[in-house]
N, C-alpha and C. Protein backbone atom coordinates (compact mmCIF):
# COMPACT_ATOMS: atom_id res chain seq x y z
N UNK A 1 99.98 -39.53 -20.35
CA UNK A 1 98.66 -39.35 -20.97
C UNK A 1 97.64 -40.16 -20.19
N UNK A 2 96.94 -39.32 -19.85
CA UNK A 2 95.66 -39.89 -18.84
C UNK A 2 94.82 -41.36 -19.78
N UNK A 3 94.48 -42.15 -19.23
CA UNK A 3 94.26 -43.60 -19.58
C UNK A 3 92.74 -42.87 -19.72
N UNK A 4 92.17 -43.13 -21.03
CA UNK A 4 90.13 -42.84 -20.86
C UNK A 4 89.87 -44.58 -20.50
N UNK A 5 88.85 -44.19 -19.32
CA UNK A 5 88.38 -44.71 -19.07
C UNK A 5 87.05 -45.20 -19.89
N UNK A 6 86.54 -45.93 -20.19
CA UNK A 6 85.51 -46.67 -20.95
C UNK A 6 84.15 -46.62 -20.00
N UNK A 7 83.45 -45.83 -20.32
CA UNK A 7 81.56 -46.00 -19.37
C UNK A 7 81.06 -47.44 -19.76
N UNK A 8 80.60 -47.81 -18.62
CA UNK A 8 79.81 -48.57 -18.89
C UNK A 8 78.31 -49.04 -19.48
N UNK A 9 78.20 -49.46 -20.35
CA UNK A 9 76.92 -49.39 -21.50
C UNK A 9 75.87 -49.45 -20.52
N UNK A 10 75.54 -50.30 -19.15
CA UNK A 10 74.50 -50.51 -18.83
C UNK A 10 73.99 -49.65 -18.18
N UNK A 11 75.22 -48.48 -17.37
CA UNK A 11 75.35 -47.89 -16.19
C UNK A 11 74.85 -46.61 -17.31
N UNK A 12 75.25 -46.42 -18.18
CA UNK A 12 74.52 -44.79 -19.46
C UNK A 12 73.39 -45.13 -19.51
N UNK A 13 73.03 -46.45 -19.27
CA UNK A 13 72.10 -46.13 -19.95
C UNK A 13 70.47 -46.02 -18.90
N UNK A 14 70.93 -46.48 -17.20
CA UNK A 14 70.45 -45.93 -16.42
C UNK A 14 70.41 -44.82 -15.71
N UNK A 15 71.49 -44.30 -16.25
CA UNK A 15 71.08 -42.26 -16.21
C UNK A 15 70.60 -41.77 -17.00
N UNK A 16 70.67 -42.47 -17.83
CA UNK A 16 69.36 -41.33 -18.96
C UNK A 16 68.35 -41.50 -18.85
N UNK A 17 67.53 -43.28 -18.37
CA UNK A 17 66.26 -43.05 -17.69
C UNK A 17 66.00 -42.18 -16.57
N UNK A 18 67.02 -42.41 -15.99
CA UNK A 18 66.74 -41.32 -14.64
C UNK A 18 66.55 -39.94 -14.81
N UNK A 19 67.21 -39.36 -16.01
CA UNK A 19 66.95 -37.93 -16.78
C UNK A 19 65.55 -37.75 -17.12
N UNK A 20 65.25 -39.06 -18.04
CA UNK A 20 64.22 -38.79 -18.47
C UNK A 20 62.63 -38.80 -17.59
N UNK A 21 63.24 -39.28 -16.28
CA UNK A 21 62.13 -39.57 -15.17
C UNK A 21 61.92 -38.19 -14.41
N UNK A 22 63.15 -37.80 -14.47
CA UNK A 22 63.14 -36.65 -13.63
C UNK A 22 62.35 -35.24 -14.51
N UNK A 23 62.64 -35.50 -15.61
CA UNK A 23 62.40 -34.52 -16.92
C UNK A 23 60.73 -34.53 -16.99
N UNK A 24 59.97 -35.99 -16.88
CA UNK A 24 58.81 -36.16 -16.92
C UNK A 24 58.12 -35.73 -16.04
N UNK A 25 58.46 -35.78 -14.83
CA UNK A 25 58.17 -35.20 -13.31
C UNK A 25 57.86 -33.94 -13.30
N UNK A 26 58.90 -33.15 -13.70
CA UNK A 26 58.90 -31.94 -14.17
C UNK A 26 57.80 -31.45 -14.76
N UNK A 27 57.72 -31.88 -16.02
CA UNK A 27 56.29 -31.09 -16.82
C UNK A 27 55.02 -31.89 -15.92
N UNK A 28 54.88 -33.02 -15.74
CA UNK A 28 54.13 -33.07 -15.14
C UNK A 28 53.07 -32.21 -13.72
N UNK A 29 54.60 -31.96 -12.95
CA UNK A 29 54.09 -30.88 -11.72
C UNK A 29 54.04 -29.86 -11.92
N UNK A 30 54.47 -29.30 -13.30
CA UNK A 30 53.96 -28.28 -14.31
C UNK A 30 52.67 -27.82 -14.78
N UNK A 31 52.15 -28.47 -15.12
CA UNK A 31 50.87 -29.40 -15.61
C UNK A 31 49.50 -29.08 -14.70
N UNK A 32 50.06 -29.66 -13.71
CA UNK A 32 49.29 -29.38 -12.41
C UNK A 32 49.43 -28.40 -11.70
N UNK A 33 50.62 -27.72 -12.17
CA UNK A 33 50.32 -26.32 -11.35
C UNK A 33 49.66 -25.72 -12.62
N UNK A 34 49.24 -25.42 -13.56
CA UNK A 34 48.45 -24.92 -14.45
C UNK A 34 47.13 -25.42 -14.32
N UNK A 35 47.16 -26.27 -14.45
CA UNK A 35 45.81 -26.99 -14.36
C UNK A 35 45.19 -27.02 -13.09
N UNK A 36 45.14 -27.08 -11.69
CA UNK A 36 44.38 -26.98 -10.89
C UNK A 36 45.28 -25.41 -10.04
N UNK A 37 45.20 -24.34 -11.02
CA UNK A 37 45.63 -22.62 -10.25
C UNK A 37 44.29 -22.62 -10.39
N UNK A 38 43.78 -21.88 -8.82
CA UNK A 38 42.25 -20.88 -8.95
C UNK A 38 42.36 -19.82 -9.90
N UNK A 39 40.92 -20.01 -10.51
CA UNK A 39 40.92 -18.68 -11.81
C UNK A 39 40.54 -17.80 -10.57
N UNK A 40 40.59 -16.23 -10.63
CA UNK A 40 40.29 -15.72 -9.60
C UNK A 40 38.70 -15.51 -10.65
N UNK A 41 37.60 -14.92 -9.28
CA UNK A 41 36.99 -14.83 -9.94
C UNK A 41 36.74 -13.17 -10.45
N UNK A 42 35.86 -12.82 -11.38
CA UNK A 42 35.63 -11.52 -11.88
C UNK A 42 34.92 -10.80 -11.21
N UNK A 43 35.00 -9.56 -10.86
CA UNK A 43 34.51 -8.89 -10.40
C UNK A 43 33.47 -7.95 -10.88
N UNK A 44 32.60 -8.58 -10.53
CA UNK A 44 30.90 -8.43 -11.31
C UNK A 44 29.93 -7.01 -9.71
N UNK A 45 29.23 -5.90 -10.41
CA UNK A 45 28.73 -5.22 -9.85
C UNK A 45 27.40 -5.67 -9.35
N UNK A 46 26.63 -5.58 -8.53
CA UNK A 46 25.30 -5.88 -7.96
C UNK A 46 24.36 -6.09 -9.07
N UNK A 47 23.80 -6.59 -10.29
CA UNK A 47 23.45 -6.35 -11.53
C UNK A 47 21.62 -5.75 -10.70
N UNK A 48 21.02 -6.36 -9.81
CA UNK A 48 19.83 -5.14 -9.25
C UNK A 48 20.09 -4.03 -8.80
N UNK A 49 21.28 -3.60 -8.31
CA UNK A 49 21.81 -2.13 -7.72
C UNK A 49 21.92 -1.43 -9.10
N UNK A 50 22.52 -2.12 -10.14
CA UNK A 50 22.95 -1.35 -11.10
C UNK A 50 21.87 -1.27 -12.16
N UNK A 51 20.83 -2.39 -12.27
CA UNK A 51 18.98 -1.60 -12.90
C UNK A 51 18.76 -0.88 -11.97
N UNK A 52 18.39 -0.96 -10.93
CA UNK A 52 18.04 -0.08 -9.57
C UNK A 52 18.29 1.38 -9.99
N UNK A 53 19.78 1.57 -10.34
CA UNK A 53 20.24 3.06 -10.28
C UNK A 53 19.55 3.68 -11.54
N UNK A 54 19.77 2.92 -12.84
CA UNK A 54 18.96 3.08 -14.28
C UNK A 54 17.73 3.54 -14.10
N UNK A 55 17.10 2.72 -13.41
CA UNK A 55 15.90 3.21 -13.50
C UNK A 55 15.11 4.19 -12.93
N UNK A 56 15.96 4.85 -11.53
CA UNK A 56 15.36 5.74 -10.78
C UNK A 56 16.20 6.93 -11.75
N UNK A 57 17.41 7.17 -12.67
CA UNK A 57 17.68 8.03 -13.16
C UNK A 57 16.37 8.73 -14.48
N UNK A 58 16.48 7.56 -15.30
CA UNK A 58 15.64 7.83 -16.39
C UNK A 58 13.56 8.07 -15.29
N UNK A 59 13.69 7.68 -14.30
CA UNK A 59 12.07 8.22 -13.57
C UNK A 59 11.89 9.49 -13.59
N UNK A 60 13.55 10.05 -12.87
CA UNK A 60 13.87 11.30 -12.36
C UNK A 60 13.29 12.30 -13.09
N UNK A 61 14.02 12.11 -14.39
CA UNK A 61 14.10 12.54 -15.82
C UNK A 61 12.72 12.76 -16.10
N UNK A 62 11.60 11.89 -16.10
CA UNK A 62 10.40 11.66 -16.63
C UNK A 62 10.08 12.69 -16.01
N UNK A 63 9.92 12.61 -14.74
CA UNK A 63 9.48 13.48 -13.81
C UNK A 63 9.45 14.63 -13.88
N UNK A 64 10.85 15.28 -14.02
CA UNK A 64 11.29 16.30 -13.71
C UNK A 64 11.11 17.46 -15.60
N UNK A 65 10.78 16.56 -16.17
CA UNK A 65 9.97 16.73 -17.42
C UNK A 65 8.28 16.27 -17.60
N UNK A 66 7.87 16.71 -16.24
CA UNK A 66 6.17 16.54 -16.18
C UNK A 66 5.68 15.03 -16.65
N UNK A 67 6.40 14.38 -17.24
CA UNK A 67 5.49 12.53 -17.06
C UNK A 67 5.93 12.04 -16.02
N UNK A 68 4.49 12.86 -15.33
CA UNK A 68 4.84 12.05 -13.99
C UNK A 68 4.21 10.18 -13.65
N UNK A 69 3.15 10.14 -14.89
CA UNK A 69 2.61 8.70 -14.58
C UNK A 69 3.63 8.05 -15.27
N UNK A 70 4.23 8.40 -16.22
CA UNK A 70 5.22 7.33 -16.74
C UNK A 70 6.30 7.18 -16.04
N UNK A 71 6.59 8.03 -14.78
CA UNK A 71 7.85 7.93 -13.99
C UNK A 71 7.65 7.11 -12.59
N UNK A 72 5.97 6.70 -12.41
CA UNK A 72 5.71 6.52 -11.32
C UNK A 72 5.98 4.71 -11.06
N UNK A 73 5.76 4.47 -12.56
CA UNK A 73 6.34 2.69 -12.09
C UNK A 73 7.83 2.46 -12.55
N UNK A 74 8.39 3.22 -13.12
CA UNK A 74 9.26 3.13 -13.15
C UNK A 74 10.42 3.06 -11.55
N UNK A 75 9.87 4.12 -10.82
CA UNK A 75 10.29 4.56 -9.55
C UNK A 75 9.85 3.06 -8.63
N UNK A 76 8.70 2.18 -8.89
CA UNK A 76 8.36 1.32 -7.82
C UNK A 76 8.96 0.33 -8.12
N UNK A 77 9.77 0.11 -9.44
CA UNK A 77 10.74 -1.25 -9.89
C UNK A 77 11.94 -0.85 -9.40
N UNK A 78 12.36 0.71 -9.60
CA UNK A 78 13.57 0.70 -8.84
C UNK A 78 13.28 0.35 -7.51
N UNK A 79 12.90 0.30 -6.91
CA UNK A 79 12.61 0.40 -5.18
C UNK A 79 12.19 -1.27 -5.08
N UNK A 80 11.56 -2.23 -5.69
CA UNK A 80 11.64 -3.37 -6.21
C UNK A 80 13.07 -4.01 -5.71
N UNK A 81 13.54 -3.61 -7.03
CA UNK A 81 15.17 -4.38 -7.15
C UNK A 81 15.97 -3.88 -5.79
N UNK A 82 15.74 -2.47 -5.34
CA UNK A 82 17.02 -2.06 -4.49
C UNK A 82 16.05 -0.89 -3.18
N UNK A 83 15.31 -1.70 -2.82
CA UNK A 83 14.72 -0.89 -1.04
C UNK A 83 15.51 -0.15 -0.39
N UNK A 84 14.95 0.99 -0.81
CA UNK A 84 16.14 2.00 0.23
C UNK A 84 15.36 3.48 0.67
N UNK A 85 15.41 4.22 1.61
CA UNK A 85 14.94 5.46 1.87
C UNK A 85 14.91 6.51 0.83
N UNK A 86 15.49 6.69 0.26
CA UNK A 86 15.49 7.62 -0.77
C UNK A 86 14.28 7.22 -1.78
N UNK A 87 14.51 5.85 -2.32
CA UNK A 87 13.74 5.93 -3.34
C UNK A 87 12.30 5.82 -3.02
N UNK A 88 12.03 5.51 -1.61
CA UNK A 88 10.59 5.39 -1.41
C UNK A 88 10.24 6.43 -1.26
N UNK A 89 11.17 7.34 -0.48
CA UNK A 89 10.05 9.15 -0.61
C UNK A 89 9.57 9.55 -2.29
N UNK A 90 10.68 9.15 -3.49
CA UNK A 90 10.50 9.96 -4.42
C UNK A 90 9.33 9.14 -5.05
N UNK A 91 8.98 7.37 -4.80
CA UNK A 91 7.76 7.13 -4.99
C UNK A 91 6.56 7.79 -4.75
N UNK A 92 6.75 8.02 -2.95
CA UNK A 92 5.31 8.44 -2.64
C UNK A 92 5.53 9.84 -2.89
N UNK A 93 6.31 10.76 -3.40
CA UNK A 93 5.80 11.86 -4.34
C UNK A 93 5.31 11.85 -5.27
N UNK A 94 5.43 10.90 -5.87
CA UNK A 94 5.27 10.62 -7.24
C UNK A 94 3.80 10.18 -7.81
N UNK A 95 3.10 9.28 -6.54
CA UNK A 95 1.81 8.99 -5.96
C UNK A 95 1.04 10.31 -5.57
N UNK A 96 2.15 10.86 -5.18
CA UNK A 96 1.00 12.69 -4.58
C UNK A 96 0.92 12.90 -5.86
N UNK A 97 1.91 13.30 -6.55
CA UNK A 97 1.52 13.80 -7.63
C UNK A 97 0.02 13.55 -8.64
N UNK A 98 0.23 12.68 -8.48
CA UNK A 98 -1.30 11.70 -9.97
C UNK A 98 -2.24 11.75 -8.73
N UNK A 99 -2.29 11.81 -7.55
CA UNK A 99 -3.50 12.14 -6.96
C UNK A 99 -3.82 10.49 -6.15
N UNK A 100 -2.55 10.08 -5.82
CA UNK A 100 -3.43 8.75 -5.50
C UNK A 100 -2.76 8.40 -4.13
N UNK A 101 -3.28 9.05 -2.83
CA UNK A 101 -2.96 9.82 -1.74
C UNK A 101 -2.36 8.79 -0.88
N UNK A 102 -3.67 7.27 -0.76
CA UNK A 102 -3.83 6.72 -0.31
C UNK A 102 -1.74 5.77 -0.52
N UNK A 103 -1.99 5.46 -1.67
CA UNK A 103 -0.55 4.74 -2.38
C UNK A 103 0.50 5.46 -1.66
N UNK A 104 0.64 7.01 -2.18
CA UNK A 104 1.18 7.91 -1.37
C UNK A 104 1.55 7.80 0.56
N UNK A 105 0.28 8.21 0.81
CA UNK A 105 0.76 7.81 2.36
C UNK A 105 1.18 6.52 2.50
N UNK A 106 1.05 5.24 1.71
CA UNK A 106 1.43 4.03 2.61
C UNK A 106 2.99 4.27 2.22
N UNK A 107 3.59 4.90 1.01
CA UNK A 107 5.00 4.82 0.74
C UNK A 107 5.88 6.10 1.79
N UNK A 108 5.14 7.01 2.26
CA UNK A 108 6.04 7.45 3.42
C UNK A 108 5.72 7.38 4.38
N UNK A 109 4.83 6.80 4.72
CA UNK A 109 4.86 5.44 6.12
C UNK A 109 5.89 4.50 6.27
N UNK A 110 6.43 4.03 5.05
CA UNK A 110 7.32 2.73 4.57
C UNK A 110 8.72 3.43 4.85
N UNK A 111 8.98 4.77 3.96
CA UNK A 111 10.46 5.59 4.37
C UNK A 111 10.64 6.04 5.66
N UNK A 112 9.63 6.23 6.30
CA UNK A 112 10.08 6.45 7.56
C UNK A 112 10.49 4.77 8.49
N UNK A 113 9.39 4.00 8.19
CA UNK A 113 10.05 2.96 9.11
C UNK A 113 11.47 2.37 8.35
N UNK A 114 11.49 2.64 7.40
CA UNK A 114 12.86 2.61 6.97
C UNK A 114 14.29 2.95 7.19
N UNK A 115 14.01 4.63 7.26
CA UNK A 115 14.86 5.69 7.53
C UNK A 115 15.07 5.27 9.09
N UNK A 116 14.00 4.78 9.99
CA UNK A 116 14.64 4.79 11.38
C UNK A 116 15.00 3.19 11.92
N UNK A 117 14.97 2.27 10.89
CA UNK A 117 16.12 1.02 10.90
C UNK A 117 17.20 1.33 10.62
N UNK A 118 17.19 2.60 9.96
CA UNK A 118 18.90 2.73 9.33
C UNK A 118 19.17 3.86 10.12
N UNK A 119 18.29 4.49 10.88
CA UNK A 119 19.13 5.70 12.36
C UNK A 119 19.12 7.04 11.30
N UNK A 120 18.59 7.25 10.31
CA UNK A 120 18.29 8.16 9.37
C UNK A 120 17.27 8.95 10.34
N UNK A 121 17.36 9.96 11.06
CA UNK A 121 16.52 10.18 11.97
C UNK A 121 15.54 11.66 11.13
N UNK A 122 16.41 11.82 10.39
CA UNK A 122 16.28 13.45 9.79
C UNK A 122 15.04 13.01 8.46
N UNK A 123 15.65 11.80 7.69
CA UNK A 123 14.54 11.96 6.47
C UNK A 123 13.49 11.06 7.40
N UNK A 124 13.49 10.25 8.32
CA UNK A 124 12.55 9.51 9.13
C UNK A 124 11.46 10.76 9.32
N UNK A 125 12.14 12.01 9.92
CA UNK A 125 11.33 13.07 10.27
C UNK A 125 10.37 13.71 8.73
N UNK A 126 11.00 13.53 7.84
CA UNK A 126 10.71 14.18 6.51
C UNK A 126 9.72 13.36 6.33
N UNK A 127 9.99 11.89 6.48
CA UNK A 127 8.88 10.86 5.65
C UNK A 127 7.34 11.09 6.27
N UNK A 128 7.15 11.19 7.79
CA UNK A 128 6.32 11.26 8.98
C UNK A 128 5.39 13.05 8.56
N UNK A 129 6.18 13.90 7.92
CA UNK A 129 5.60 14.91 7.92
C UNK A 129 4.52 14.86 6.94
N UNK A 130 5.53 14.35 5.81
CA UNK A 130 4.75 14.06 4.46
C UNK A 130 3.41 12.91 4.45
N UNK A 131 3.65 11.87 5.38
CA UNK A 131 2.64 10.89 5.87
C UNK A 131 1.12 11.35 6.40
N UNK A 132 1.90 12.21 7.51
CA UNK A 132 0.55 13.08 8.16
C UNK A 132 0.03 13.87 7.77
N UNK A 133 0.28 14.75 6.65
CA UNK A 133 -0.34 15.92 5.73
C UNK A 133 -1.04 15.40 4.82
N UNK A 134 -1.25 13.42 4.94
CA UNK A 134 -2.18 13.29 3.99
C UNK A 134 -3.68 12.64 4.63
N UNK A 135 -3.35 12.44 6.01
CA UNK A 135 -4.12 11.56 6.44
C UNK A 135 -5.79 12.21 6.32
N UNK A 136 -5.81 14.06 6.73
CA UNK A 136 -7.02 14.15 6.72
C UNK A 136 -7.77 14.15 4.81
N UNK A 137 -6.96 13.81 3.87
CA UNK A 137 -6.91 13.39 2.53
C UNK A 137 -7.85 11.95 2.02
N UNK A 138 -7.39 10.79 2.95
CA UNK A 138 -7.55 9.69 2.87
C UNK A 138 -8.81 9.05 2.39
N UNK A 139 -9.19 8.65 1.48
CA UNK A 139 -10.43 7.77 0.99
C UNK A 139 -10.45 6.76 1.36
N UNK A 140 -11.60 6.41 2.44
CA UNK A 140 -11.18 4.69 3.26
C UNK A 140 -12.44 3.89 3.05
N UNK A 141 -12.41 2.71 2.66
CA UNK A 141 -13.25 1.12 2.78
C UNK A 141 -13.28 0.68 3.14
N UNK A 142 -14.13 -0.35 3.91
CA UNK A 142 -14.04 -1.04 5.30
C UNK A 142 -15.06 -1.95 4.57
N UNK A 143 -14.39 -3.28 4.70
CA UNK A 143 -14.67 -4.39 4.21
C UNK A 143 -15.07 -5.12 5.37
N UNK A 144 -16.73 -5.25 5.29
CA UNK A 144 -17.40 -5.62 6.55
C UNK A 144 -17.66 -6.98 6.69
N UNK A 145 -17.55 -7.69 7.40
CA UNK A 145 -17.85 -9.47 7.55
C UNK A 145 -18.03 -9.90 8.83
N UNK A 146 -18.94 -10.56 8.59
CA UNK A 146 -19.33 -11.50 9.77
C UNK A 146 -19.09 -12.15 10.42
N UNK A 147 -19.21 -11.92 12.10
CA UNK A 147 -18.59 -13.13 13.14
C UNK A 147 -18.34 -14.85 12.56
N UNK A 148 -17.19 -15.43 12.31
CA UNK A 148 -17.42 -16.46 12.36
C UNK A 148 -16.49 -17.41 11.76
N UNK A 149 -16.17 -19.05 10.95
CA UNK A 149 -14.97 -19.12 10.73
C UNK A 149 -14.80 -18.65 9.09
N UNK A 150 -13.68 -18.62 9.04
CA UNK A 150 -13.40 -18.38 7.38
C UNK A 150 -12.62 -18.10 6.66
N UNK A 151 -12.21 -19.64 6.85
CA UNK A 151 -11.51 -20.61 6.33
C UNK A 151 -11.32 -20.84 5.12
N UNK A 152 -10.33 -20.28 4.19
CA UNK A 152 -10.42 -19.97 3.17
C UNK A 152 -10.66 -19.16 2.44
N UNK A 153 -11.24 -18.60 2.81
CA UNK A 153 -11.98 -16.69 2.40
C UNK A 153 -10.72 -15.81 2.10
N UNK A 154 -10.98 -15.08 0.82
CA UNK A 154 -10.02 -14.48 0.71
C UNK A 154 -10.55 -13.34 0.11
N UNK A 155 -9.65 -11.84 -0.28
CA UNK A 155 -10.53 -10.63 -0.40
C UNK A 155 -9.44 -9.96 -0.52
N UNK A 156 -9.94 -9.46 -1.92
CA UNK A 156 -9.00 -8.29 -2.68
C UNK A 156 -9.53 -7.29 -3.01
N UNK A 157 -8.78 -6.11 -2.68
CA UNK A 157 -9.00 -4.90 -3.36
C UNK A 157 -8.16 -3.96 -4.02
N UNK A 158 -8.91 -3.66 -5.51
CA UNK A 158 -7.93 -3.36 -6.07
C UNK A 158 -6.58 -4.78 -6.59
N UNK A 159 -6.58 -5.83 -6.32
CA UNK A 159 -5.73 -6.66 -6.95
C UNK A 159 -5.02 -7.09 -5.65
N UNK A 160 -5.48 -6.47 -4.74
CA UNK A 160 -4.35 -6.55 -3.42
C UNK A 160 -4.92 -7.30 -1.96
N UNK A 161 -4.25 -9.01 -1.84
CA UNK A 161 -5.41 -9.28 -0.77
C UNK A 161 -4.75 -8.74 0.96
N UNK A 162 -6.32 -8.59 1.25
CA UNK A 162 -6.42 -8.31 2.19
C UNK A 162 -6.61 -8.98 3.46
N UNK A 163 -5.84 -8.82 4.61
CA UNK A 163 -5.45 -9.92 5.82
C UNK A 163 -6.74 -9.80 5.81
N UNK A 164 -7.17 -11.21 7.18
CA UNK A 164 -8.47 -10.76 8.13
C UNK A 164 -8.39 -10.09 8.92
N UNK A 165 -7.25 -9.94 9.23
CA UNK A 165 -7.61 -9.29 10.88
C UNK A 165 -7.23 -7.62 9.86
N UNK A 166 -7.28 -7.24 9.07
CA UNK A 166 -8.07 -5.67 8.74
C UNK A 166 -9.23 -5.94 7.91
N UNK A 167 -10.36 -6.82 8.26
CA UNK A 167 -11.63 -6.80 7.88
C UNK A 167 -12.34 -6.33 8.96
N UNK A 168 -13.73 -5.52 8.51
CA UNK A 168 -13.74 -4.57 9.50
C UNK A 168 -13.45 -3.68 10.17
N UNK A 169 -12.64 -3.04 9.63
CA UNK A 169 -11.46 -2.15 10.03
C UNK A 169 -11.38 -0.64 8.29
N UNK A 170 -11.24 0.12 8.37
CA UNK A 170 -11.26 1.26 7.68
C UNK A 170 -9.91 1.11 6.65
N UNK A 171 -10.04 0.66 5.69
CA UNK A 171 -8.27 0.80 4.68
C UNK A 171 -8.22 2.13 3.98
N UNK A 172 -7.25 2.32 4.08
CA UNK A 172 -6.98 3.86 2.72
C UNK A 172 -6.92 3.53 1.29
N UNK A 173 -7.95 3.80 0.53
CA UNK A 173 -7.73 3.98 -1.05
C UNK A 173 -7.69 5.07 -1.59
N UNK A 174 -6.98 4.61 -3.00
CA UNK A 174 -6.78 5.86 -3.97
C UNK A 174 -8.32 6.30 -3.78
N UNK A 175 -8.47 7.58 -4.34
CA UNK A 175 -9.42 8.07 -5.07
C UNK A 175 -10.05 7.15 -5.83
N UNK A 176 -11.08 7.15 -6.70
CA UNK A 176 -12.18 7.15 -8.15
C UNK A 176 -12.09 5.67 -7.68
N UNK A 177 -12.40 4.74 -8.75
CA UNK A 177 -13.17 2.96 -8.97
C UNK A 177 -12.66 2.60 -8.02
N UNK A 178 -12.69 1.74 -7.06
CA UNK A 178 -12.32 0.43 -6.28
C UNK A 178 -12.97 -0.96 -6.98
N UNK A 179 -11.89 -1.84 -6.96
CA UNK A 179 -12.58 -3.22 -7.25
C UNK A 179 -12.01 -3.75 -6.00
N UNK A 180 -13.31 -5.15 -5.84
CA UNK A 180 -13.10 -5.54 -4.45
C UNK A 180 -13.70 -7.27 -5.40
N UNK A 181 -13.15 -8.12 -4.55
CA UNK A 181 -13.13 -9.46 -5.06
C UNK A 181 -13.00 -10.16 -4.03
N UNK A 182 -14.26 -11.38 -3.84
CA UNK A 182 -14.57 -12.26 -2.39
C UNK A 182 -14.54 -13.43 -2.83
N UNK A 183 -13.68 -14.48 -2.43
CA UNK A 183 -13.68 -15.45 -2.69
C UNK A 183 -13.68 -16.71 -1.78
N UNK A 184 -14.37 -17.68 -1.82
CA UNK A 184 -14.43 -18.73 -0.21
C UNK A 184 -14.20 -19.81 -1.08
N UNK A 185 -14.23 -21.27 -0.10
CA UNK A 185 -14.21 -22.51 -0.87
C UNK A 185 -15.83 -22.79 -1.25
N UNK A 186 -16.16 -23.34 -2.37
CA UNK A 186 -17.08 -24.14 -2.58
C UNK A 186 -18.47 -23.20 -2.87
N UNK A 187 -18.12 -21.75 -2.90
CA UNK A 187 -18.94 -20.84 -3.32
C UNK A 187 -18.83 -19.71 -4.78
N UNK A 188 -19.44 -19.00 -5.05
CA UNK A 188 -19.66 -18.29 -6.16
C UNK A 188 -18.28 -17.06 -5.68
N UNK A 189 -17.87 -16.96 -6.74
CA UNK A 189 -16.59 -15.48 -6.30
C UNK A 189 -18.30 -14.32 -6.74
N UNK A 190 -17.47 -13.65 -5.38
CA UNK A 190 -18.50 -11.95 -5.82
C UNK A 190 -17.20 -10.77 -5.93
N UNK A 191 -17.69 -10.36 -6.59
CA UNK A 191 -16.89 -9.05 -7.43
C UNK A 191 -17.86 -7.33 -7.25
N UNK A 192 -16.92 -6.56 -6.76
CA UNK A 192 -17.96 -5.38 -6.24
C UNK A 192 -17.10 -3.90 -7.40
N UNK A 193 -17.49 -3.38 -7.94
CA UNK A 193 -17.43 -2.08 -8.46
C UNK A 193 -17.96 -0.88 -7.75
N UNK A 194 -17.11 -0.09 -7.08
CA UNK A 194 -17.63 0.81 -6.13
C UNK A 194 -16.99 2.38 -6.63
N UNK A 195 -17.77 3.44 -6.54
CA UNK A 195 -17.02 5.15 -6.71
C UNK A 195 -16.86 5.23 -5.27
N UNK A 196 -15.48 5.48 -4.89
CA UNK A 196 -15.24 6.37 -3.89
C UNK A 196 -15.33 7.86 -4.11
N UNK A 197 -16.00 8.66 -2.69
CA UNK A 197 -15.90 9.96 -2.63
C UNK A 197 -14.78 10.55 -2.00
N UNK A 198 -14.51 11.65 -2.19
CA UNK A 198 -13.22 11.94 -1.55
C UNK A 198 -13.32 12.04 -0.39
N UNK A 199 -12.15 11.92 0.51
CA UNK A 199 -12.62 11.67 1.75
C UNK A 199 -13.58 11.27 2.70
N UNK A 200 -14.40 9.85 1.59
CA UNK A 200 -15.70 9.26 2.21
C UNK A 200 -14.96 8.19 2.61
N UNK A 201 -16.01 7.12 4.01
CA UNK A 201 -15.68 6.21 4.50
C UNK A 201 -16.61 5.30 4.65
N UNK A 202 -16.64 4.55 3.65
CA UNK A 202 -17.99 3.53 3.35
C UNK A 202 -17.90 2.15 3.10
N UNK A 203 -19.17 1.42 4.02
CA UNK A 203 -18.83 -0.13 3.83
C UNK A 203 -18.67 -0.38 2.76
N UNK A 204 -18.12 -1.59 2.40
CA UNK A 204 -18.40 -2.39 1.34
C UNK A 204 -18.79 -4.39 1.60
């Protein structure tokens, strides 16, 4: 009969710390592999591509159901959020439409230099046709000023300022009211209310 041998109390009782070290280790590098895993992240759509698309659908719509002024800013927020060839032609139709030629030609001026950054050579050609069939259309203002410095001077028309170096120079406006607004340092703002004629070209 095999003799049992007797463990030693001190020697049990340094393997079970060692269990329990090894055991702790364990959840620990557990732990940390939970705790610092990359979350991946979610995969989220362009959120301006995706108003962008909304809004040129429901324009379409307007449109293509005769509100054409209610489709027309709708169409310039899409083109806003997401600049692209397409949506600037259906702007500056949208501008022919309500009669406001000037708006019109500058937006297929814009699709064409557009269309031919992107080698779009075909609607480039489309945008250029539609551009030039409006030019003999054009209602232009020429905001006249004097040799000299001016420095600070600033000049809007319509809400929209205008460089210097096209002062003196012929701009395209819509049709009917123009507002024009002059402003310098240390002087009175002047404000001008003007009727354009159609296809007239007159100082202001």
């Amino acid at each position: 009969m095999r003799e049992m041998i007797p463990r030693h109390p001190r020697r049990g009782r340094l393997q079970r710390r060692r269990r329990n070290v090894v055991a702790n280790s364990l959840m620990l590098g557990t732990c940390a592999l939970i705790c610092w895993s990359p979350i991946p992240a979610l995969a989220q759509s362009p959120p301006n591509e995706a108003r962008a698309d909304t809004l040129f659908n429901a324009a379409k719509q307007l449109r293509d159901g005769g509100q054409v002024a209610d489709a027309c800013p709708m169409f310039a927020e899409s083109k806003r959020l997401a600049p692209a060839v397409g949506i600037t032609l259906y702007l500056g139709d949208c501008y022919e439409r309500l009669g406001r030629t000037a708006s019109a030609w500058e937006q297929f001026r814009d699709a064409e230099r557009l269309a031919r950054e992107r080698g779009d050579e075909k609607r480039a050609a489309v945008a250029h046709g539609r551009a030039q069939a409006l030019e003999s259309k054009l209602d232009r203002l020429t905001v006249v000023s004097q040799a000299g410095p001016h420095e600070g001077w600033q000049v809007l028309v319509d809400g929209a300022p205008v460089p210097a170096d096209r002062w003196n120079a012929a701009l395209a406006v819509d049709p009917g009211d123009v507002r024009a607004k002059r402003s310098r340092p240390r002087a009175q703002c002047i404000q001008v209310r003007a009727r354009r004629a159609f296809g007239g070209d007159s100082p202001l």
